[in-house]
Protein backbone atom coordinates (compact mmCIF):
# COMPACT_ATOMS: atom_id res chain seq x y z
CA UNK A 1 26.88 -29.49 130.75
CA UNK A 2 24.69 -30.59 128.25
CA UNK A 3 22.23 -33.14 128.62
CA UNK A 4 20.36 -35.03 124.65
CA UNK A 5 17.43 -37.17 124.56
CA UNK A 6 16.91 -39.01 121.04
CA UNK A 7 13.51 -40.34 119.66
CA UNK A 8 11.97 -41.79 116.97
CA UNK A 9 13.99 -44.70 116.32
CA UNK A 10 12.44 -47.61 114.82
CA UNK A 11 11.56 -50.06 111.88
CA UNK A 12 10.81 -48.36 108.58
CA UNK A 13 10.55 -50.21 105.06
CA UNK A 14 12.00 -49.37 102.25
CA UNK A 15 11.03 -46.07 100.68
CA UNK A 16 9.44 -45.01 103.49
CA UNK A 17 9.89 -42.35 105.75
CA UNK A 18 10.94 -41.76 109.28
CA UNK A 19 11.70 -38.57 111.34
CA UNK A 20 14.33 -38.49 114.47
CA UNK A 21 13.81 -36.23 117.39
CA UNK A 22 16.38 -34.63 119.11
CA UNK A 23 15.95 -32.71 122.60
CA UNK A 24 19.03 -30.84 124.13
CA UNK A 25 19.15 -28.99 127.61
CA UNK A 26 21.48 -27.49 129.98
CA UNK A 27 24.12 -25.17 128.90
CA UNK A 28 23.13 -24.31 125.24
CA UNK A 29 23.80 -20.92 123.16
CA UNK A 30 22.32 -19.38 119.65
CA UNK A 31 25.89 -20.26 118.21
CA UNK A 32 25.77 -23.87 118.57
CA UNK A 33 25.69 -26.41 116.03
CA UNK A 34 23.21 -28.87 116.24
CA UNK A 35 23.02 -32.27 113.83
CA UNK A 36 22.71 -35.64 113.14
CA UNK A 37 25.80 -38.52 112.59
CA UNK A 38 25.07 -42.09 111.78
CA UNK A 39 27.41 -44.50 113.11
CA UNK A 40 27.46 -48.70 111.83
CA UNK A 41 29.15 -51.33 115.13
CA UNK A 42 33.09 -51.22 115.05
CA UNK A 43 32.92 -47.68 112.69
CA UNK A 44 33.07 -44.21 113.11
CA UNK A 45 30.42 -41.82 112.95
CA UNK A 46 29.33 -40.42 109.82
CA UNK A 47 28.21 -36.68 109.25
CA UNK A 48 24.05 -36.91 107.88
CA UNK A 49 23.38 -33.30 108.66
CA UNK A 50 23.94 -30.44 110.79
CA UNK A 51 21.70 -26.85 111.66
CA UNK A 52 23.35 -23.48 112.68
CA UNK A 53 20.90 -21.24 115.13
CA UNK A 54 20.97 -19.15 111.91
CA UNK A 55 19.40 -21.72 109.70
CA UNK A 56 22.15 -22.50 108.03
CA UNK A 57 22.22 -26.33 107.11
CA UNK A 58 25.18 -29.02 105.80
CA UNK A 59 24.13 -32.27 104.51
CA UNK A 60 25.96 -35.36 103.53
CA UNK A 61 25.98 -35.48 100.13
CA UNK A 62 24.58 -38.76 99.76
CA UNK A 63 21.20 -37.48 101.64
CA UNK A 64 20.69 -33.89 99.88
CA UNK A 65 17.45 -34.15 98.79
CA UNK A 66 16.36 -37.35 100.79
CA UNK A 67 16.47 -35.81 104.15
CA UNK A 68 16.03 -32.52 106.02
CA UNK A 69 17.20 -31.32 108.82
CA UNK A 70 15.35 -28.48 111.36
CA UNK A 71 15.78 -26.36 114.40
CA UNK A 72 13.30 -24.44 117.02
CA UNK A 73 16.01 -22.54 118.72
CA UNK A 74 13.61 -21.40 121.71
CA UNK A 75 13.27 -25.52 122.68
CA UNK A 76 16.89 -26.69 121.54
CA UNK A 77 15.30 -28.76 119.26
CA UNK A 78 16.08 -30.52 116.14
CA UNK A 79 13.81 -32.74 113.76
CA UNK A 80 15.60 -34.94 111.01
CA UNK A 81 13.29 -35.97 108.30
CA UNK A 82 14.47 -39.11 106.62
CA UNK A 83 12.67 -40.08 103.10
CA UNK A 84 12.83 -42.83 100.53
CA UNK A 85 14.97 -44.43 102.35
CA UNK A 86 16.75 -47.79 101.20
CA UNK A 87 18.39 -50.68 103.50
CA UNK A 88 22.02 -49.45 103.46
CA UNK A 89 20.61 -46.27 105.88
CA UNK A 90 19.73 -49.18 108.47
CA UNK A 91 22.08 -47.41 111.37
CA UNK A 92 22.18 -45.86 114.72
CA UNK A 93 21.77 -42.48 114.62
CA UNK A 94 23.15 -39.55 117.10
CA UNK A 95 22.12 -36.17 118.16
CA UNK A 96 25.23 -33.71 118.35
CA UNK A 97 25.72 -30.76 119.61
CA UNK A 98 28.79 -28.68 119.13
CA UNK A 99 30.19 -25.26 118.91
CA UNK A 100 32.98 -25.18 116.56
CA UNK A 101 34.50 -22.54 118.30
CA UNK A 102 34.98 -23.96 121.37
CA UNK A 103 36.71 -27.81 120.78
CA UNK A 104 35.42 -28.74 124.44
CA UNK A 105 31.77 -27.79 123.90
CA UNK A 106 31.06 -30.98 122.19
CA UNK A 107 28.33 -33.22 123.05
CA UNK A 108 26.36 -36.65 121.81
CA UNK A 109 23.47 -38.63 122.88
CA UNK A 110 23.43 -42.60 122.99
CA UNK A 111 21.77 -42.06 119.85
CA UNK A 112 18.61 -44.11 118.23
CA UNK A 113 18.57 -46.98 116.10
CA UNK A 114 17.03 -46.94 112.60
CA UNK A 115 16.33 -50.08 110.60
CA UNK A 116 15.38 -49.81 106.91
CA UNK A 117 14.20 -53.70 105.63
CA UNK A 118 10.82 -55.71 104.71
């Protein structure tokens, strides 16, 4: 089992910045895939970004360059670093982690919500 714990939610303006926390703990190995999905009421989740314990990253491409995604793999943690960011990223955002390996070992938090507006 696999237990996530989101942060840093909040109200940002536009062109600002904002960074998300994400905490994971339980059952968690160097293979898994950790990331962030943004999801809008009634719609389905969206990828944003996703870390390998190697390093290795995938982005959306409508965030390359806006946002970055990290990983300490001794805490199970990962930061996502939102910048200049306009209204239309006003979401909620989850924390996944997954191992695309094994289809079962897949697991989201409630996720946090992030509102871009003056």
């Amino acid at each position: 089992q696999v237990q996530i714990v989101e942060s840093g939610g909040g109200l940002v303006q536009p062109g600002g910045s904002l960074t998300l926390h994400c905490a994971a703990s339980g059952r968690i190995f160097s293979t898994t895939i950790m990331g962030w999905y943004r999801q809008a009421p009634g719609s389905q989740r969206e990828l944003v970004a996703t870390v390998a314990g190697n390093g290795d990253t995938n982005y959306a491409d409508s965030v390359k360059g806006r946002f970055t995604i990290s990983r300490d793999n001794r805490k199970n943690k990962v930061d996502l670093e939102m910048t200049s960011l306009k209204p239309e990223y006003t979401d909620v955002y989850s924390c996944n982690v997954r191992n695309e390996l094994v289809v079962a070992y897949n697991y989201w938090g409630q996720g946090t919500k992030v509102t871009v507006s003056s």
